[in-house]
Protein backbone atom coordinates (compact mmCIF):
# COMPACT_ATOMS: atom_id res chain seq x y z
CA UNK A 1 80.63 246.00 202.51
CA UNK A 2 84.08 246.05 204.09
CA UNK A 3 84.48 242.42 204.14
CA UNK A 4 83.31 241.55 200.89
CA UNK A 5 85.79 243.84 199.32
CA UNK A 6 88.57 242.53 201.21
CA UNK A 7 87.07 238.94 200.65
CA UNK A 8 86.64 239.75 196.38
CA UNK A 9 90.55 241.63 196.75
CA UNK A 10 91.98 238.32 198.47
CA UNK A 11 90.62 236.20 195.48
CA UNK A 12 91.85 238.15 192.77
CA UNK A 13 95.18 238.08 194.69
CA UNK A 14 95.70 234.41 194.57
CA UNK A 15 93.29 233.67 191.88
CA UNK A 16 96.63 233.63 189.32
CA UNK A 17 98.60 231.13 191.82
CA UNK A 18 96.71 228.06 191.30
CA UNK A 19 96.59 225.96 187.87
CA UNK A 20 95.33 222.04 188.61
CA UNK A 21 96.57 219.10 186.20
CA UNK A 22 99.86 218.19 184.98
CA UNK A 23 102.14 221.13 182.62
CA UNK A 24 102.49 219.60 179.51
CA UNK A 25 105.87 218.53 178.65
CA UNK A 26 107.27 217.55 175.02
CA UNK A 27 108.20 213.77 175.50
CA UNK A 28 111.58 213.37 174.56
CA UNK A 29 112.29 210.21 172.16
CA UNK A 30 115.47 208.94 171.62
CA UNK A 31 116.04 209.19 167.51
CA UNK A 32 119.59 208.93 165.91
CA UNK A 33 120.98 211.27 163.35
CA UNK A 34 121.62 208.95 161.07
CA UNK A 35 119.87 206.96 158.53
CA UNK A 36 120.37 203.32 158.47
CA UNK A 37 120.13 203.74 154.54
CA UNK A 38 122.72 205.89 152.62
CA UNK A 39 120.49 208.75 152.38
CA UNK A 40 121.98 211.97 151.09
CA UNK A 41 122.24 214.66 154.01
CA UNK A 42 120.78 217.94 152.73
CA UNK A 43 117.36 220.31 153.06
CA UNK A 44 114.77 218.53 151.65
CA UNK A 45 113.29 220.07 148.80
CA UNK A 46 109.72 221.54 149.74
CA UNK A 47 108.35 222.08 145.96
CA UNK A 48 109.53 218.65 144.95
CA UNK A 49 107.03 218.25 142.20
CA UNK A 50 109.37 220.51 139.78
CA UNK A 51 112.38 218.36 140.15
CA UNK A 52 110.65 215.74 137.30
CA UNK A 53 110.96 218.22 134.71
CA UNK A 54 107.03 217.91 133.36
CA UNK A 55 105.65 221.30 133.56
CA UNK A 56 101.86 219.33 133.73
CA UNK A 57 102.88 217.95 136.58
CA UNK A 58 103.70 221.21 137.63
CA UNK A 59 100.72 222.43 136.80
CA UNK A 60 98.05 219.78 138.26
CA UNK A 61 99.40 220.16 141.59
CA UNK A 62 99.00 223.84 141.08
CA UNK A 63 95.43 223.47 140.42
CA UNK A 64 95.19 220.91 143.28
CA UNK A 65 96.55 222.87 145.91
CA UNK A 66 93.97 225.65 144.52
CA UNK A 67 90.90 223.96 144.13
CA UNK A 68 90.93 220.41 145.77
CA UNK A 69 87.76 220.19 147.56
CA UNK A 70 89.84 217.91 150.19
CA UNK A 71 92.03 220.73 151.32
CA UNK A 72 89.17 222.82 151.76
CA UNK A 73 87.36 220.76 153.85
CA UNK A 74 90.80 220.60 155.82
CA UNK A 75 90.87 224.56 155.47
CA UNK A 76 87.52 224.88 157.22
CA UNK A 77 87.94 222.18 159.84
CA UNK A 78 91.30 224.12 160.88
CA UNK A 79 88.94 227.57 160.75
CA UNK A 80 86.76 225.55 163.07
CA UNK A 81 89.62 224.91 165.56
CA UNK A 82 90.42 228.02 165.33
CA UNK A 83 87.35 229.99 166.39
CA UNK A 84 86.89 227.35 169.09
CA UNK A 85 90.22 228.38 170.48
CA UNK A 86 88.98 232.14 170.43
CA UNK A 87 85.65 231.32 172.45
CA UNK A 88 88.07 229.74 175.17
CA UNK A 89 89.59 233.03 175.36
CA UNK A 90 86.54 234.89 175.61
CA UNK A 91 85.21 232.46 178.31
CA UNK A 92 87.90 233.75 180.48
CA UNK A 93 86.54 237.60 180.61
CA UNK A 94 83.76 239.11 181.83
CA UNK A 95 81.09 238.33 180.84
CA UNK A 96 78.00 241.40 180.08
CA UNK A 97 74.70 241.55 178.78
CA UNK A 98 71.99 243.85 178.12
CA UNK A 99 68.74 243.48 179.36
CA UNK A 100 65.22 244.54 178.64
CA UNK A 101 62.03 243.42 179.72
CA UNK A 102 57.87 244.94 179.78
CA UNK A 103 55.42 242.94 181.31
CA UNK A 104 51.98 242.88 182.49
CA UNK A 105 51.60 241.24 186.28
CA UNK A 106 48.11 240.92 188.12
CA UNK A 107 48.90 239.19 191.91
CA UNK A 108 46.63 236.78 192.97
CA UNK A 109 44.37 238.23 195.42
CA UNK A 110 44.50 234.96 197.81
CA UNK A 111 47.88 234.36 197.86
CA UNK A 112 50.80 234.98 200.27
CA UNK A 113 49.90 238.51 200.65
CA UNK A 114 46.70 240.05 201.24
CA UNK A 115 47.09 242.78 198.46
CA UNK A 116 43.20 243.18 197.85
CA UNK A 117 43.47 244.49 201.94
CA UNK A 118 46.92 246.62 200.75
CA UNK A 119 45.00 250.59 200.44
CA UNK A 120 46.77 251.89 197.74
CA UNK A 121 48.48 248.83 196.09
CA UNK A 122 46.61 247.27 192.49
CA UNK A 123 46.79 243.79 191.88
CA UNK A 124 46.93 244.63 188.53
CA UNK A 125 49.90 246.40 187.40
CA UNK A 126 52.42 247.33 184.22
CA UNK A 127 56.65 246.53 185.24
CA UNK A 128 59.25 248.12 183.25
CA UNK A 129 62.76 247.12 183.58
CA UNK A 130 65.86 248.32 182.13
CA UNK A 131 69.61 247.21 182.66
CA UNK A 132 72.94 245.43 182.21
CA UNK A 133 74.38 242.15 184.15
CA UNK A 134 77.60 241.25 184.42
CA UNK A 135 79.47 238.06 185.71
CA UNK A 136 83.22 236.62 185.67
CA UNK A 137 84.27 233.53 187.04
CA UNK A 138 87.50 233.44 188.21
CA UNK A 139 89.97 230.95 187.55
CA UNK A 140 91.02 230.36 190.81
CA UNK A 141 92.34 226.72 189.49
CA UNK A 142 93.45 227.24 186.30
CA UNK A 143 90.11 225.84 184.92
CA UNK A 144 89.75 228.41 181.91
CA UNK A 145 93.60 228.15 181.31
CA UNK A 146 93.59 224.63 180.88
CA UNK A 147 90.32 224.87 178.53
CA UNK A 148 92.55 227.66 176.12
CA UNK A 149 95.64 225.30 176.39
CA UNK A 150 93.57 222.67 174.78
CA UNK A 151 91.61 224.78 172.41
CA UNK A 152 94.94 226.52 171.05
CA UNK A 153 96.60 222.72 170.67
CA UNK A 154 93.55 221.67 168.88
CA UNK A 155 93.52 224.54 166.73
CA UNK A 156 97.48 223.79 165.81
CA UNK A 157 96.78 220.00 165.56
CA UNK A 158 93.98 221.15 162.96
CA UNK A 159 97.17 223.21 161.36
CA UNK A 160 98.33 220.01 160.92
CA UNK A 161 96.44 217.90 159.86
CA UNK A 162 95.68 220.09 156.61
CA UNK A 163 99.19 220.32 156.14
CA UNK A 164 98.86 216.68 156.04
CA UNK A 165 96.23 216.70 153.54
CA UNK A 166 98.49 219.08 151.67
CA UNK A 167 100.89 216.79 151.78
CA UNK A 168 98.82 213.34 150.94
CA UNK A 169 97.13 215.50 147.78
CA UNK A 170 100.19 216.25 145.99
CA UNK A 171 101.90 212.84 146.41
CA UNK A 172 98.19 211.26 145.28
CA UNK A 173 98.30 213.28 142.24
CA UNK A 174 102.16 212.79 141.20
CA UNK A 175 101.32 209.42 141.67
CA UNK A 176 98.01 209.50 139.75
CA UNK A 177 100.10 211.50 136.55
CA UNK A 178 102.51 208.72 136.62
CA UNK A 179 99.94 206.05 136.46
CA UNK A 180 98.75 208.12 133.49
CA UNK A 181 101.80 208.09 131.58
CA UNK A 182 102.86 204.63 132.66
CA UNK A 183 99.72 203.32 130.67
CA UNK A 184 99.65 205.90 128.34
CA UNK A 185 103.10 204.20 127.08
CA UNK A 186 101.93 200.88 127.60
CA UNK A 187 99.11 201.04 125.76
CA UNK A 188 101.68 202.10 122.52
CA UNK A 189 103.73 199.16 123.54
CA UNK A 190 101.01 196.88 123.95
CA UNK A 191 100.08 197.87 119.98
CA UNK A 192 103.31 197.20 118.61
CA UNK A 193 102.92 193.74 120.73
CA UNK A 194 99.16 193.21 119.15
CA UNK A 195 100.71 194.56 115.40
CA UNK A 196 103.91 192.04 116.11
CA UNK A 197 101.47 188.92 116.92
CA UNK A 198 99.05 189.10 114.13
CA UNK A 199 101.78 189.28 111.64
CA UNK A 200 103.21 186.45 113.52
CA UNK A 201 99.33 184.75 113.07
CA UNK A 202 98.90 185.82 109.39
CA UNK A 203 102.12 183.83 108.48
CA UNK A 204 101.97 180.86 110.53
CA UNK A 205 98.68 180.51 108.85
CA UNK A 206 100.57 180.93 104.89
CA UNK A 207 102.86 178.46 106.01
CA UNK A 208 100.28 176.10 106.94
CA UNK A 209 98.02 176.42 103.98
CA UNK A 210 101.85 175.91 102.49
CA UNK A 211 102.05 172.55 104.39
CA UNK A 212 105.57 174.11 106.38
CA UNK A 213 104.03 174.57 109.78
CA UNK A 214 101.50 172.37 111.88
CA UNK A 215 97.52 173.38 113.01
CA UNK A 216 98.76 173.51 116.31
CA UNK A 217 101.26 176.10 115.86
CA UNK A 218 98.20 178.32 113.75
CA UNK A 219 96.35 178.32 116.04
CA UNK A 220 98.65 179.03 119.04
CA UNK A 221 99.93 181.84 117.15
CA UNK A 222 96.41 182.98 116.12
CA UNK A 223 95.31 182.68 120.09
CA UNK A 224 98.26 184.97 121.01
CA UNK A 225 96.91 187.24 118.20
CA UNK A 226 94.02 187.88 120.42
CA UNK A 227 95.43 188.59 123.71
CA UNK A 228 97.69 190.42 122.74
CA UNK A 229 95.06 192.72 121.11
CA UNK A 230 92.96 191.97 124.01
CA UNK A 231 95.54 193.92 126.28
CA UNK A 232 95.50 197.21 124.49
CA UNK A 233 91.80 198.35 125.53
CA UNK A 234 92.65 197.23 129.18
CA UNK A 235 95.52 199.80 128.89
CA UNK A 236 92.72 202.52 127.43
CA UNK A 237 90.62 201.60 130.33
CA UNK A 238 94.17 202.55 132.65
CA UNK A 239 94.44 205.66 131.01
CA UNK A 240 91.13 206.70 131.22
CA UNK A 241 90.58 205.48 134.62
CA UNK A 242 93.82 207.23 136.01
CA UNK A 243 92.87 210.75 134.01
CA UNK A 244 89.40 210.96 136.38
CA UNK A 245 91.25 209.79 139.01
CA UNK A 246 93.11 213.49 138.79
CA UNK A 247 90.34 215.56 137.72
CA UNK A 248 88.61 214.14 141.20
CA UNK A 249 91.84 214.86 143.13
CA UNK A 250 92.18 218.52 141.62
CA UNK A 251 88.55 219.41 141.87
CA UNK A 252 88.43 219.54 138.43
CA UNK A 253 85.25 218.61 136.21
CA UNK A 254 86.17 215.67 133.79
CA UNK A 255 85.28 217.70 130.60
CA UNK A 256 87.66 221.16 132.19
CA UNK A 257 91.17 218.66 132.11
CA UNK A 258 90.91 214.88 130.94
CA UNK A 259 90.90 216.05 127.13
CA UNK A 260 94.32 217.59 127.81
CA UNK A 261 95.55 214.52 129.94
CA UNK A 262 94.11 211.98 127.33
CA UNK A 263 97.34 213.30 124.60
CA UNK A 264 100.16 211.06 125.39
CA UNK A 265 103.33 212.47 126.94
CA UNK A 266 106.42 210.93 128.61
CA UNK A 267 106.77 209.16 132.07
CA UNK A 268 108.02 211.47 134.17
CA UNK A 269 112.33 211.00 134.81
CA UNK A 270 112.74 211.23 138.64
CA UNK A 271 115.85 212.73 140.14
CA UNK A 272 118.79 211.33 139.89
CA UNK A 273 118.96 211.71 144.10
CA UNK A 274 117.13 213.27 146.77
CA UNK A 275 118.46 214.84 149.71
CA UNK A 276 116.58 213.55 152.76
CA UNK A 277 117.96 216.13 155.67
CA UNK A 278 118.82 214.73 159.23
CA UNK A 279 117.41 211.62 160.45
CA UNK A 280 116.93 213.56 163.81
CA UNK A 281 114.45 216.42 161.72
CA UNK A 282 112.07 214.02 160.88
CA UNK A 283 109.78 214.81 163.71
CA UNK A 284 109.73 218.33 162.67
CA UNK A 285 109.11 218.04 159.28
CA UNK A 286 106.16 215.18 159.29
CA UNK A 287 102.90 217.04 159.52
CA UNK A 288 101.33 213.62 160.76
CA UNK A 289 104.38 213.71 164.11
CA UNK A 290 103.83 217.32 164.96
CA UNK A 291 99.62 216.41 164.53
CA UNK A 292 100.09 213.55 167.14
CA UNK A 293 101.81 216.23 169.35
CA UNK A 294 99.75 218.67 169.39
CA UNK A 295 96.70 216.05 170.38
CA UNK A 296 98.61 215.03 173.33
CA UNK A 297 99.57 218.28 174.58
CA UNK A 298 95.36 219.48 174.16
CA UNK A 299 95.04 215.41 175.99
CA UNK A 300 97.22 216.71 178.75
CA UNK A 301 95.45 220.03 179.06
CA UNK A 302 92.10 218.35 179.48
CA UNK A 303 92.98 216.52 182.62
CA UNK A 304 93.60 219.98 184.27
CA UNK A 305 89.90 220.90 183.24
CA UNK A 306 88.84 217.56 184.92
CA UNK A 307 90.44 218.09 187.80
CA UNK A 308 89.32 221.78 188.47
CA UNK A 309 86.06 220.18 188.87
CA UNK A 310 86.92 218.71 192.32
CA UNK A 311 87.12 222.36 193.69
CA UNK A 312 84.89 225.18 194.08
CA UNK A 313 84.22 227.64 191.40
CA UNK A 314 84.11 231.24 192.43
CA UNK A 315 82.19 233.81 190.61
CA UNK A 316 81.98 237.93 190.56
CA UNK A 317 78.36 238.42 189.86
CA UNK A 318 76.48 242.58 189.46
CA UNK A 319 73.22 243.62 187.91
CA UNK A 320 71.97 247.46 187.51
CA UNK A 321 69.13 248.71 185.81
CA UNK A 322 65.87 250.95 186.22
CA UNK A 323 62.72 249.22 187.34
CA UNK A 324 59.30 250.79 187.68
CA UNK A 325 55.34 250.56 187.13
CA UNK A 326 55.48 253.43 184.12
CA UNK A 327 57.63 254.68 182.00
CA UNK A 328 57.78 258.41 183.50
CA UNK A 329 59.61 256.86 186.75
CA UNK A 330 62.13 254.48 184.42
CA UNK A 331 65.02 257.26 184.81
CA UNK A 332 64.72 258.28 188.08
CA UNK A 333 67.08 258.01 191.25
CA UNK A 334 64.05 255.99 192.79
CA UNK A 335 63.97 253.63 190.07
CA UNK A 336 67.41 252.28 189.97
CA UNK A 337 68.00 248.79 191.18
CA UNK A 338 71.77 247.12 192.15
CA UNK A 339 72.67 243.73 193.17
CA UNK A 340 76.43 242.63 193.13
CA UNK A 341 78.50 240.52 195.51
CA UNK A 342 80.38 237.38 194.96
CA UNK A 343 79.30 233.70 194.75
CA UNK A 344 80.76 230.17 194.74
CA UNK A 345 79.62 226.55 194.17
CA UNK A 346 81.39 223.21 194.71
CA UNK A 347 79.82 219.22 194.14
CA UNK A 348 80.53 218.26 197.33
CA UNK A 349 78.92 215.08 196.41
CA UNK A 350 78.46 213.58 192.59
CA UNK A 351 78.70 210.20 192.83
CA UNK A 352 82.24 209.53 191.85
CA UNK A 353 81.65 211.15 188.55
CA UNK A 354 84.35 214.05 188.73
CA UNK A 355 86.81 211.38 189.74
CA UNK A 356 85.67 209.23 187.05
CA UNK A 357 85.97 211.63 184.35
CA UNK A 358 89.93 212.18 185.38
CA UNK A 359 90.52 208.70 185.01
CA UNK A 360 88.99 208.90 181.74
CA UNK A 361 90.93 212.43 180.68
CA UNK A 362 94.14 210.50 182.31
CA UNK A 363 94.08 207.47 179.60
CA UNK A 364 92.72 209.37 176.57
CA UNK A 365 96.15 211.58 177.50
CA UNK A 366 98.00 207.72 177.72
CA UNK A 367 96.45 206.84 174.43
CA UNK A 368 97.46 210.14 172.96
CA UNK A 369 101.32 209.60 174.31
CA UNK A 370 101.10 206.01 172.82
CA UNK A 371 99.94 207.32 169.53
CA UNK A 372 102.86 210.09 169.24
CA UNK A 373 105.06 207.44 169.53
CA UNK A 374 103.87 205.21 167.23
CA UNK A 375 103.60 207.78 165.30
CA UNK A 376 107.96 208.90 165.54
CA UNK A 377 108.15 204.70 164.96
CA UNK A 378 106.02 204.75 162.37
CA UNK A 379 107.81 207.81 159.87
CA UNK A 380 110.92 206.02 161.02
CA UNK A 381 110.06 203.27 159.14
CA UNK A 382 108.60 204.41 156.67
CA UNK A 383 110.90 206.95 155.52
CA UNK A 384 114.04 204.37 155.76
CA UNK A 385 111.82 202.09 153.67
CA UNK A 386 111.02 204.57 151.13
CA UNK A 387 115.31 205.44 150.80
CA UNK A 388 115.61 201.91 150.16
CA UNK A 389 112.86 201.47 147.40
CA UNK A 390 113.75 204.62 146.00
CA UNK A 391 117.58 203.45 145.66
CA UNK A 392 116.80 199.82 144.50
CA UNK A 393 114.47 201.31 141.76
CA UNK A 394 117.15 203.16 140.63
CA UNK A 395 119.31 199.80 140.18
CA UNK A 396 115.99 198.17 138.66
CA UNK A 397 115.79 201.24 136.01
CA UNK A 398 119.16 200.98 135.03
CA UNK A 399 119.28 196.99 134.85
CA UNK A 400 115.86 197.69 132.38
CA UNK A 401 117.55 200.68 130.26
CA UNK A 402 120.39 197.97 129.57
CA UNK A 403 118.22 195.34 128.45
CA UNK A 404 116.16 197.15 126.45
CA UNK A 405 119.25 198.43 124.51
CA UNK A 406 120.61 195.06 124.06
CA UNK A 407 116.87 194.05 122.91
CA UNK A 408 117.36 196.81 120.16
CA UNK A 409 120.54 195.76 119.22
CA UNK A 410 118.92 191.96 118.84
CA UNK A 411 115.84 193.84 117.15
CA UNK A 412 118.41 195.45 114.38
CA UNK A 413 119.90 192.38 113.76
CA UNK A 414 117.40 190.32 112.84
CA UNK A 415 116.08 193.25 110.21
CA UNK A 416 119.35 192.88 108.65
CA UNK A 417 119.02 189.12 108.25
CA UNK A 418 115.95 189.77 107.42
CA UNK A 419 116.84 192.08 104.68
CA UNK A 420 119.82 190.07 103.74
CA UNK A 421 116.98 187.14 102.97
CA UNK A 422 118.86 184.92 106.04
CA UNK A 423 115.93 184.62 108.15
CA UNK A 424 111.86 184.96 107.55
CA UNK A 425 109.49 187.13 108.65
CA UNK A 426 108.83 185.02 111.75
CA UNK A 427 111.71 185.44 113.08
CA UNK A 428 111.64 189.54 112.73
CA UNK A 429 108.45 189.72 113.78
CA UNK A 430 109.50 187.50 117.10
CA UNK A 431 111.99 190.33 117.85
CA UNK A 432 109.72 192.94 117.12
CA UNK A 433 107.99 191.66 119.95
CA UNK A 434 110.51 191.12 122.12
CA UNK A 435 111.10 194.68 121.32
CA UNK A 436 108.24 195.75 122.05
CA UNK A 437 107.87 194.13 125.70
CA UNK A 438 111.26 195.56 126.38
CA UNK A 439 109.82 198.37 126.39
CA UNK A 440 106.81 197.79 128.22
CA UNK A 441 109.04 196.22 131.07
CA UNK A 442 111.27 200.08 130.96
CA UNK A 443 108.32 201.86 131.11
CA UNK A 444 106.83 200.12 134.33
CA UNK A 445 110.50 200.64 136.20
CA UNK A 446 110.50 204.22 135.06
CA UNK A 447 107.10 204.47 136.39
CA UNK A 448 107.74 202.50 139.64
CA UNK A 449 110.88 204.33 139.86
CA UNK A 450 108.79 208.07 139.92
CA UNK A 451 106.25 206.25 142.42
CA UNK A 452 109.11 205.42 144.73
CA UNK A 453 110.64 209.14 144.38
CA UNK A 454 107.24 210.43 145.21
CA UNK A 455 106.65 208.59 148.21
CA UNK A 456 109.78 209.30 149.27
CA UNK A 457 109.14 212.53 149.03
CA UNK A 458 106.44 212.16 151.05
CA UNK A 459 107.81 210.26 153.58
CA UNK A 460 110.09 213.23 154.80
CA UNK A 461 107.50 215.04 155.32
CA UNK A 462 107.99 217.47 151.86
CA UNK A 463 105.28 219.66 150.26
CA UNK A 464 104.78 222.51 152.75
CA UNK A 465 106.41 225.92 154.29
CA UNK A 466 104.99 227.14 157.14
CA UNK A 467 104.72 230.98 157.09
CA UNK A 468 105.14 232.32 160.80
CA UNK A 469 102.95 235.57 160.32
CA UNK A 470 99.88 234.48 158.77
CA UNK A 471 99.99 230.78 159.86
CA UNK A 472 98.81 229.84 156.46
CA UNK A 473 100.70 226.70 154.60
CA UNK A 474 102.39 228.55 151.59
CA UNK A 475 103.77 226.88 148.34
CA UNK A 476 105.58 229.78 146.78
């Protein structure tokens, strides 16, 4: 008894000192500061959705970010993690159980032991047993540590990825809205174009029955008369098509919101700027970066598991209950029954599997590495790319806004000559469509323009707050 208590003592000793398999360390990647575009240095703004001004904006992301069935399915996935990562911690206690067992035994007369010759002893008898059994392997090599290392960076790369699903939801429906209202305004455009062209038709066709204009030009006027009326259901279709598109996004039924989306309103005005923080924060603000992270640190912590495998396990093992033939004996001192020592077991010999299953741990953690980093590359990229789109459309809006206004100047001319009896109708209802497709061509920069904010937007990485106590991804 002696030596097994100095042999149990001496393992829980030096049980702490051993931990197989690499200690994960952060890589370090070498990112600049500074943008290559001229980004404006500043926090980036988290609830970036209110900076366009259109409280329905405001409001579907609201309900998104409430009801979307994607971030719940994110929401449970990361609850999934998460109570994986708690039975890794209780794999590393004790483990205890409750036992309970009747039965009814009758021993074979000709078998191993002559019982019928026993005096005394029944081949047929009633066994009652009663106890509790306990058992705790110890992590002599950092086995069970490794397993929690990798169950808690799971459950933070789940964290992650719903923030990224936060993040992906809001820009899809800020993106959706715009669509909306991008063919919302084109499909008023597009009338004035139809209206415009079948005046256009109507007269062509008095001037020809007046011998001043040619069948040809009738009926090329007459043929843009129909496309151009052909173009204004397409746009209905766009709306339409672009209003289920959010209900789906916001978990919404179609009848609950697309009535409200279906009366026209404005494209949303992006900012003027946005303030895209420190080149260098990137990595901490993109939930997709600090996702790819946390997968190779749980990578790295599996090839520790792998590797404990090459050693012997060592296990505290006890049992005590009351066993006897009836119940009147169950509680008594003669009745009681106690086994408890320790025990160990080690595959000596599997074939090359253990070894096998490193190598395979080592280059899932490679693969993980290589997809952090193109992951840094990647947000790089993208985010410089979005600056630049976002700053160009701003050029492209502008360039539009000044056209257009020259187009109504043009358009307010020609109704003077017109009125002045200087020019036909032909030539005011020309403008009017010039007009008209002016405005058409604003609209789609405007709308490009918001697209390009929003995805910039996204690209740093905007559209969550972590909250330290609760761990929860907060909005207000």
């Amino acid at each position: 008894m002696r030596f097994r208590s100095s042999f149990i003592l001496t393992i829980l000793a030096i049980a702490p000192a051993c931990t197989v398999g690499p200690d994960y360390e952060r890589p370090e990647l070498q990112v600049g500061s500074d943008w290559m575009e001229p980004a404006i240095l500043g926090s980036v703004d988290q609830q970036w959705w209110d900076n366009f001004n259109d409280p329905m904006l405001s409001r579907l992301v609201e309900m998104a970010i409430a009801d979307s069935p994607q971030l719940r399915e994110a929401e449970a996935r990361l609850a999934e993690a998460r109570a994986n990562r708690d039975a890794a911690l209780g794999g590393r206690l004790p483990q205890t159980e409750a036992s309970g067992a009747v039965s009814e035994n009758v021993v074979s007369e000709n078998g191993q032991f002559p019982v019928g010759e026993i005096p005394g002893f029944a081949r047929d008898f009633s066994l009652f047993d009663l106890g509790f059994d306990a058992s705790w392997e110890i992590d002599f090599w950092g086995r069970h540590t490794r397993q929690i290392e990798g169950a808690q960076a799971r459950a933070e790369a789940a964290l992650e990825a719903r923030r990224g699903v936060l993040v992906t939801l809001i820009g899809e429906v800020a993106r959706a809205y715009v669509d909306l209202r991008v063919a919302q305004a084109e499909q008023e455009s597009l009338a004035n174009v139809a209206q415009a062209e079948t005046v256009r038709a109507d007269l062509t066709g008095q001037r020809f029955q007046g011998g001043e204009s040619s069948r040809l030009e009738w009926d090329q006027a007459t043929y843009m008369a129909r496309v151009s009326a052909q173009a204004v259901p397409e746009a209905e279709g766009r709306v339409a098509a672009a209003a289920y598109r959010i209900a789906t996004l916001i978990g919404s039924s179609p009848e609950a919101i697309v009535p409200d989306l279906l009366r026209p309103g404005p494209v949303p005005e992006s900012p003027e700027q946005i303030l895209a923080g420190l080149r260098s924060e990137l990595m901490t603000r993109r939930p997709d970066i600090r996702r790819a992270e946390r997968e190779l640190a749980a990578a790295t912590a599996d090839i520790g598991v792998a590797t404990a495998d090459l050693f012997p396990r060592f296990s505290l093992f006890g049992s005590l209950g009351q066993q006897a033939r009836n119940t009147g004996d169950l509680l008594s001192g003669g009745s009681t029954r106690l086994s408890i020592g320790p025990s160990f077991s080690w595959p000596i010999f599997s074939g090359g599997r253990i070894r096998a299953q490193i190598r395979g741990a080592d280059a899932r953690a490679e693969a993980a590495a290589a997809r952090y980093e193109a992951a840094v590359i990647g947000a790089l990229s993208d985010s410089e790319g979005s600056i630049n789109r976002f700053l160009r459309m701003g050029e492209a809006e502008e360039e539009a806004m000044h056209a257009y206004d020259r187009q109504q100047s043009v358009f307010r001319f020609a109704e003077q000559r017109h009125q002045a009896g200087e020019d036909d109708a032909l030539v005011l209802a020309a403008a009017r469509r010039a007009l008209a497709e002016a405005g058409i061509r604003l609209e789609r920069v405007r709308g490009d323009r918001a697209r390009s904010a929003i995805t910039l937007y996204k690209s740093l990485g905007g559209g969550w707050i972590s909250d330290p106590e609760s761990q929860r991804t907060l909005i207000h």
